[in-house]
Protein backbone atom coordinates (compact mmCIF):
# COMPACT_ATOMS: atom_id res chain seq x y z
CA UNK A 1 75.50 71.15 144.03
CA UNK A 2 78.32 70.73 146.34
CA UNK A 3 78.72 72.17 149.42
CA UNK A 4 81.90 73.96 148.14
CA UNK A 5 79.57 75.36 145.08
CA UNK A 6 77.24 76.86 147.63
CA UNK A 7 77.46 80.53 148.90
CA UNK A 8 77.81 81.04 152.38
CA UNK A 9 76.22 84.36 155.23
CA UNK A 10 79.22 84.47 157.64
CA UNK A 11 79.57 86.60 160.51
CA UNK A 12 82.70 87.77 161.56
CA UNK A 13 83.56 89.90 164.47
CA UNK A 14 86.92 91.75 164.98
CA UNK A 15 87.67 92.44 168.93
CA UNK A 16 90.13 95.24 169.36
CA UNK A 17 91.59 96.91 171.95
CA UNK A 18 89.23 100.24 171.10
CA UNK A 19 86.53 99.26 168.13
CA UNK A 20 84.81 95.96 167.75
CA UNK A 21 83.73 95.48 164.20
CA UNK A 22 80.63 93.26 162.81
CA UNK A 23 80.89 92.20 159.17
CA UNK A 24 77.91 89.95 157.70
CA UNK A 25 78.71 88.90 153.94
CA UNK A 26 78.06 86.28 151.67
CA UNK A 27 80.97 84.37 150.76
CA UNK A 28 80.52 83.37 147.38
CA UNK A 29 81.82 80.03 145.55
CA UNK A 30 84.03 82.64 143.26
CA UNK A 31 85.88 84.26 146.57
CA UNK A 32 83.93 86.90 146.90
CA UNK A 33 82.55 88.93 149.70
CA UNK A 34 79.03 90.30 149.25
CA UNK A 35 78.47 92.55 152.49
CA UNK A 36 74.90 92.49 153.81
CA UNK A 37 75.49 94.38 157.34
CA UNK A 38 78.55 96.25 158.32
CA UNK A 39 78.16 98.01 162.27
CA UNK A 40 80.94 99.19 164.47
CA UNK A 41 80.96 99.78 168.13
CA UNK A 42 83.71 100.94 170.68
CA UNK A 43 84.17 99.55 174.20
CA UNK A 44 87.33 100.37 174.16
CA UNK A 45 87.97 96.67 175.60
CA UNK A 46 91.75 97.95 176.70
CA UNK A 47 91.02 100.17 178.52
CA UNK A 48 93.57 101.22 181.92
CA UNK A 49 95.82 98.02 180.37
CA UNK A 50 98.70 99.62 180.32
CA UNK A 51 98.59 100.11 183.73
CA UNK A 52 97.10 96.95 185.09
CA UNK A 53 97.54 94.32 182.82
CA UNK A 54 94.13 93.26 183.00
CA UNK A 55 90.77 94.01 181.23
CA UNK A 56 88.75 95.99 183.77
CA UNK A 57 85.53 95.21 184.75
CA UNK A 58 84.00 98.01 183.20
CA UNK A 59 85.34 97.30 179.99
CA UNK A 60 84.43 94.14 179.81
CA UNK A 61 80.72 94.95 180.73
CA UNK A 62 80.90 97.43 177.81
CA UNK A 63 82.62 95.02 175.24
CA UNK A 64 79.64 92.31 176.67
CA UNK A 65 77.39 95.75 175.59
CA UNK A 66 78.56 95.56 172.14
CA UNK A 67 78.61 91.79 171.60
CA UNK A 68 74.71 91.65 172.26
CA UNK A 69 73.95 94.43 169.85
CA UNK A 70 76.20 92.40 167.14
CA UNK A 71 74.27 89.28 168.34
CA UNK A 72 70.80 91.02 167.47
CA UNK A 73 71.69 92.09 164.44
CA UNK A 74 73.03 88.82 163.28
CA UNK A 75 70.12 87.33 164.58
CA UNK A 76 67.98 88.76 161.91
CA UNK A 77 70.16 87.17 159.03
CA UNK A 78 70.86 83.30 158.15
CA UNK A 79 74.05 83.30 159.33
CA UNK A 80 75.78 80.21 159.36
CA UNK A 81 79.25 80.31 161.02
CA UNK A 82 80.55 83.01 163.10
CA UNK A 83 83.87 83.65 162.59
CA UNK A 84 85.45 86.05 165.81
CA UNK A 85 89.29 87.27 166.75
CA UNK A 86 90.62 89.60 169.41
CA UNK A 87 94.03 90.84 169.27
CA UNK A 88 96.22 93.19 171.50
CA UNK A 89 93.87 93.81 174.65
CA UNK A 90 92.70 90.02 174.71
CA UNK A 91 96.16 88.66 173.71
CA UNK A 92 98.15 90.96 176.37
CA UNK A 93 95.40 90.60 179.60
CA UNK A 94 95.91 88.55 182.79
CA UNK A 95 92.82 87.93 182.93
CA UNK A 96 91.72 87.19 179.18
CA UNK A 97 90.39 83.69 179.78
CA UNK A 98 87.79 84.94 182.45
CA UNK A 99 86.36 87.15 179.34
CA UNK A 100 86.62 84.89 176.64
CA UNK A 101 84.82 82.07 178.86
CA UNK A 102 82.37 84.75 179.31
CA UNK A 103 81.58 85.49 175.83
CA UNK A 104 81.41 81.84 174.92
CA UNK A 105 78.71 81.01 177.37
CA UNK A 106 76.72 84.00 176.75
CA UNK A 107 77.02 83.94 172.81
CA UNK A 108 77.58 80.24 172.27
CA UNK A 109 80.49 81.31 169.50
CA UNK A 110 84.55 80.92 170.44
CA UNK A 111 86.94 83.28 170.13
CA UNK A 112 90.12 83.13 168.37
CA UNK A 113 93.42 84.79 170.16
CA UNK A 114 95.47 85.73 167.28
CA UNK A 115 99.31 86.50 167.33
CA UNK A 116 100.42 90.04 165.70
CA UNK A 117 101.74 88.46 162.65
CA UNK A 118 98.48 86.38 162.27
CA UNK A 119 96.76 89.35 162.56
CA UNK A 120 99.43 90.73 159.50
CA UNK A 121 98.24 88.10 157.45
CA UNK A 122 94.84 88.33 157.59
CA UNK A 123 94.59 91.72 157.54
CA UNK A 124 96.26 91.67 154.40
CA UNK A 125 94.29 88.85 152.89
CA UNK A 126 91.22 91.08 153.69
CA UNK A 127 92.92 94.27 152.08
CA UNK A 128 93.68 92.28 148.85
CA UNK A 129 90.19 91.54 148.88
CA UNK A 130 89.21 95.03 148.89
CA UNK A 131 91.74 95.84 145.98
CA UNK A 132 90.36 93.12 144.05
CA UNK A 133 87.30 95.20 143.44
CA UNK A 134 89.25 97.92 142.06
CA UNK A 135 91.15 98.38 138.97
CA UNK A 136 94.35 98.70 140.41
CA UNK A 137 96.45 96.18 142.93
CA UNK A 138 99.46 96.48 145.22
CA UNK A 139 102.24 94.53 144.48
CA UNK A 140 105.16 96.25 145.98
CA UNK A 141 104.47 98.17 148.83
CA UNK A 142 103.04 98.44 152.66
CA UNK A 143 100.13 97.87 154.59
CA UNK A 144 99.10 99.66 157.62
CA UNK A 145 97.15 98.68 160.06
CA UNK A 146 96.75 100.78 163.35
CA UNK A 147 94.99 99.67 166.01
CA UNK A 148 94.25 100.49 169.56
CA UNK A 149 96.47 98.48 171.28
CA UNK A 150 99.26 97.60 168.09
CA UNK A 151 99.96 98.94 164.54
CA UNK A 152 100.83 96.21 162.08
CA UNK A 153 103.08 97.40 159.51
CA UNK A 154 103.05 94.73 156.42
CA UNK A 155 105.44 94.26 153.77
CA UNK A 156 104.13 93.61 150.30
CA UNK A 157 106.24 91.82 147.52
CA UNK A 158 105.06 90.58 143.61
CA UNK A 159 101.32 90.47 145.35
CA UNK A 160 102.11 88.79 148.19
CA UNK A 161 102.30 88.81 151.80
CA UNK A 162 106.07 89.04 152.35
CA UNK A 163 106.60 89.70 155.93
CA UNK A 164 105.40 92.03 158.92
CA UNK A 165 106.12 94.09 162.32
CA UNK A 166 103.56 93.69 164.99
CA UNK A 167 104.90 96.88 167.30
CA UNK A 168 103.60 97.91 170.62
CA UNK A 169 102.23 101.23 169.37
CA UNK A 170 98.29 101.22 169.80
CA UNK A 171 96.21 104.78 170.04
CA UNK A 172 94.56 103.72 173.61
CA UNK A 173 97.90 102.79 175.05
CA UNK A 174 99.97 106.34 173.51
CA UNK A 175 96.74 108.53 174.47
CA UNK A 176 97.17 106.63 178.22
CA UNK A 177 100.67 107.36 178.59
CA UNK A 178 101.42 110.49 176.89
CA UNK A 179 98.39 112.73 176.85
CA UNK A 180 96.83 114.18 179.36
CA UNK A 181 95.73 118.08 178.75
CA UNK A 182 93.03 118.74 176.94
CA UNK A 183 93.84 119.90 173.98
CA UNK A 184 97.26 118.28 174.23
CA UNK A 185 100.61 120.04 175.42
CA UNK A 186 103.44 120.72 173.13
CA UNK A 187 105.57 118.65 175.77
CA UNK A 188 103.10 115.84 175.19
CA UNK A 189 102.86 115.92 171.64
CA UNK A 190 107.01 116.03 171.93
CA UNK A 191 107.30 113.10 174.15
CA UNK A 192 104.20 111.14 172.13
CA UNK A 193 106.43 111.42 168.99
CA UNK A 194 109.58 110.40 169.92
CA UNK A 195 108.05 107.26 171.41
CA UNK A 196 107.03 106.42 168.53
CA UNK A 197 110.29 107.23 166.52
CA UNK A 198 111.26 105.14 168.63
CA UNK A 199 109.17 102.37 168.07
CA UNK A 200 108.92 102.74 164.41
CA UNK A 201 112.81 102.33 163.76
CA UNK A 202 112.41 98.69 162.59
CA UNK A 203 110.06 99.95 159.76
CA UNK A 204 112.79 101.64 157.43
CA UNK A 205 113.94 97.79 157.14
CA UNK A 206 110.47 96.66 155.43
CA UNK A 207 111.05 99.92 152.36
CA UNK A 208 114.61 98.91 151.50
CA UNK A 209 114.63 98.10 148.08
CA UNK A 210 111.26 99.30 147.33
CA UNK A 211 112.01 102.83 145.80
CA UNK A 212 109.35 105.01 146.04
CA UNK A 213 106.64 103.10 148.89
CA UNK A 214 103.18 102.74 148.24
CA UNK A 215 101.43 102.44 151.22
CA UNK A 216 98.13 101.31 152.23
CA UNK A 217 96.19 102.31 155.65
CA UNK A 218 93.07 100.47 157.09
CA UNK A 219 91.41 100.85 160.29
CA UNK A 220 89.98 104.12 162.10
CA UNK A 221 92.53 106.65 162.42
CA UNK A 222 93.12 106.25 158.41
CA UNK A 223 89.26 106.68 157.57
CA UNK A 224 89.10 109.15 159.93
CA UNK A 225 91.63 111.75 158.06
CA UNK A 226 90.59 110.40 154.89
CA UNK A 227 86.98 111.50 155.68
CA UNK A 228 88.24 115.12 157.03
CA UNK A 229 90.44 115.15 154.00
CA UNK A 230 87.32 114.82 151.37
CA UNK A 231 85.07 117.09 153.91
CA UNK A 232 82.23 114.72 154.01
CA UNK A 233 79.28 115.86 155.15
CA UNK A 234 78.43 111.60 156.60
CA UNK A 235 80.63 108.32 156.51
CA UNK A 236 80.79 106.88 153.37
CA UNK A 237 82.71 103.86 152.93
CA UNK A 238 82.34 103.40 149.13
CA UNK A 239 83.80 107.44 148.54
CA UNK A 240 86.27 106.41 151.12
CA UNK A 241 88.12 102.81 149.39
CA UNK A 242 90.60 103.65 147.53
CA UNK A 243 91.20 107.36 148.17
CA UNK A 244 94.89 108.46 147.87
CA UNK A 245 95.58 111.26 150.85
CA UNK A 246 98.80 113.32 150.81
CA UNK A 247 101.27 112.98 153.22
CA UNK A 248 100.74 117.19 153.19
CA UNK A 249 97.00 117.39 153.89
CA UNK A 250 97.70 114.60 156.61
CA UNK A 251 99.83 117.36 158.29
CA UNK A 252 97.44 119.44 157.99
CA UNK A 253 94.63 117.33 159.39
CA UNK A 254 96.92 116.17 162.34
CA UNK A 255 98.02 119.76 163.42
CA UNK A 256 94.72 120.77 163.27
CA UNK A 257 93.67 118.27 165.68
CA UNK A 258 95.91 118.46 168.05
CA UNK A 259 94.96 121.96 169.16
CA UNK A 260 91.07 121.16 169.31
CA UNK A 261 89.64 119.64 172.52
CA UNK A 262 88.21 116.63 172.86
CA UNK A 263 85.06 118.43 172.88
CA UNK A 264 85.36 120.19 169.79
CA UNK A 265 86.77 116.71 168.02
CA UNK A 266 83.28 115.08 169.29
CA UNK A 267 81.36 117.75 167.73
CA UNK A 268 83.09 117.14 164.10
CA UNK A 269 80.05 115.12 162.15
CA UNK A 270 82.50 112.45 160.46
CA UNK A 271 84.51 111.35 163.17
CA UNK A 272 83.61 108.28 165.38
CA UNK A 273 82.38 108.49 168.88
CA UNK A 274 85.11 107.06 170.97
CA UNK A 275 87.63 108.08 168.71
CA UNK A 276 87.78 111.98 169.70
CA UNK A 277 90.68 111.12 172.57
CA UNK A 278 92.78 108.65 170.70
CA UNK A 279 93.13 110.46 167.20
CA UNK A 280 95.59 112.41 167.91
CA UNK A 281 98.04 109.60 169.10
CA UNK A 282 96.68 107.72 165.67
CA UNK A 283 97.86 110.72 163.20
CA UNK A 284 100.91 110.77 164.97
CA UNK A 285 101.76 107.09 164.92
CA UNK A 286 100.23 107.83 160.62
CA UNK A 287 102.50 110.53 159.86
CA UNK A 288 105.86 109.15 161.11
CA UNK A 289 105.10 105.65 159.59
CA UNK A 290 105.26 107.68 156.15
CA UNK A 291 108.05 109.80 156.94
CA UNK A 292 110.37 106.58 158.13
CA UNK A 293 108.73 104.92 154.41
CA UNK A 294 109.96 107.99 152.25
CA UNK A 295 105.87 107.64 151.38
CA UNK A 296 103.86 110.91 149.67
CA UNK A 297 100.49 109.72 150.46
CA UNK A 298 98.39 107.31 151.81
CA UNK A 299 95.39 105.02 149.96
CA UNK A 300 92.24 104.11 152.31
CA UNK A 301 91.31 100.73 152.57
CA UNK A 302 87.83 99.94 153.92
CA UNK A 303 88.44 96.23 153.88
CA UNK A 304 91.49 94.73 156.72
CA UNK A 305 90.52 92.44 159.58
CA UNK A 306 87.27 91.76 159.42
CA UNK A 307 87.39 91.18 155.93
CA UNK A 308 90.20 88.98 156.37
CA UNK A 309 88.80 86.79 159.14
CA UNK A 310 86.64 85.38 156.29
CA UNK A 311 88.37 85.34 153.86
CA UNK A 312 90.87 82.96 156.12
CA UNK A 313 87.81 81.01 157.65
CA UNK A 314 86.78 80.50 153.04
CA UNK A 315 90.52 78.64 152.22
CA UNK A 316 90.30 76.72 155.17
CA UNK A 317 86.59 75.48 154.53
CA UNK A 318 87.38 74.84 151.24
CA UNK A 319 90.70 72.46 152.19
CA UNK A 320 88.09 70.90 154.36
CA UNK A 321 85.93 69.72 151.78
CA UNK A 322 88.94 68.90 149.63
């Protein structure tokens, strides 16, 4: 047996702005992905970067935090490559290197710096992966990605990866700048959407010619509504891939939100601590994305980054080896 003919346990860590994600899977000589171990954490790494332009110490201790509960998971598995990104907070900070020089002495593993297109692309490659195990694909239509510090918006064409925005809209940055009442003030919610009409204007040029757009969502605000939209009782990611939420319900959800405190938005059992002050900002940024794509509903993906990141690391092993 080759080494190509060989299943590999890879590790790969996604480092965003507000959730770091651990994925262990077997990566299997047919290109599949076998999870073992899926955990999430949020040190909301970005923290006060709008402001400063640098990761804060604080942060960083509690991204450190959440790197060393990853590391004793993995530690209990035969992993054997480790495959880690960060994207807007790491990309955008002044001080990124002093972090990332950190994390390699501590954990012994690197850590890639990816663009916003290259974290398109592999977000998509892990989202195909995900629709691979269903019965249906995408082949015309959008991917959405929103994140804490950007929202990639990805244009789908005949199956493939066609091209994508990377736009400065993340949920830690909007909740920053716009909201600061608890629950939110109309003026907020007023000003927090028309920043990101504003932001979202280049989107309408990804549907043209699409007809009616199918869009795709991955990432926590999206699981988030699609787990208040099914009223479950725990987080279940295999009821979750693949659901189709209106555009109405959506409404619904987000209006309903935006008058609770962030109190009361803790309290709901489904929704991720850490998440309570940024989802508002997320169904915003959710809801006008569909509006500017003429779009009636949205379909969860559990699979995007993380997913991706091995999927990527799998092709280029495998040109590697020939």
């Amino acid at each position: 047996m080759t080494a190509s003919d060989a299943s590999v346990l890879v590790a790969a860590i996604d480092l965003g702005t507000n959730a770091f994600r651990l994925l262990i899977a077997e990566a299997t000589p047919d290109r599949r992905l076998v999870p073992r171990h899926i955990q999430r954490a949020v040190p909301r790494l970005g923290e006060g970067m709008s402001a400063t332009g640098r990761l804060c110490a604080a942060a960083v201790e509690r991204a450190l935090d959440s790197l060393r509960e990853f590391r004793d998971v993995m530690r209990r598995y035969p992993v054997q490559a480790v495959v880690a990104a960060a994207t807007s907070a790491v990309r955008e900070a002044a001080n990124a290197k002093d972090f990332l020089d950190r994390v390699q002495t501590e954990f012994g593993f690197g850590v890639e710096v990816i663009s916003g297109e290259e974290e398109a692309r592999r977000t998509w490659l892990g989202v195909q992966a995900g629709f691979s195990q269903l019965t249906d694909s995408l082949t015309e239509g959008v991917v959405l990605d929103i994140g804490g510090g950007s929202t990639e918006v990805i244009r789908i064409r005949h199956g493939r990866f066609d091209r994508a925005l990377s736009l400065d809209l993340g949920v830690v940055k909007l909740r920053e700048r716009f909201i600061h009442h608890d629950p939110p003030l109309q003026t907020e919610l007023f000003n927090l959407e028309a920043e990101i009409r504003r932001a979202i204007e280049p989107v309408a040029s990804l549907c043209v010619g699409m007809g009616p757009c199918a869009v795709i969502g991955t990432a926590g605000t999206v699981t988030t509504a699609a787990t208040l939209y099914l009223k479950l009782g725990s987080y279940d990611p295999l009821r979750l891939h693949g659901t189709v939420v209106p555009r109405t319900a959506l409404e619904d959800i987000a209006a309903r939100l935006a008058t609770m405190t962030t109190e009361e938005r803790r309290n709901l059992p489904t929704l991720e601590r850490g998440r309570e002050d940024v989802i508002v900002a997320g169904m915003a940024i959710l809801r006008l994305v569909l509006d500017t794509c003429g779009a009636e509903a949205i379909q969860v993906s559990e699979y995007g980054l993380r997913e991706g990141l091995i999927v990527d690391w799998m092709a280029r092993r495998r040109a590697s080896l020939g």
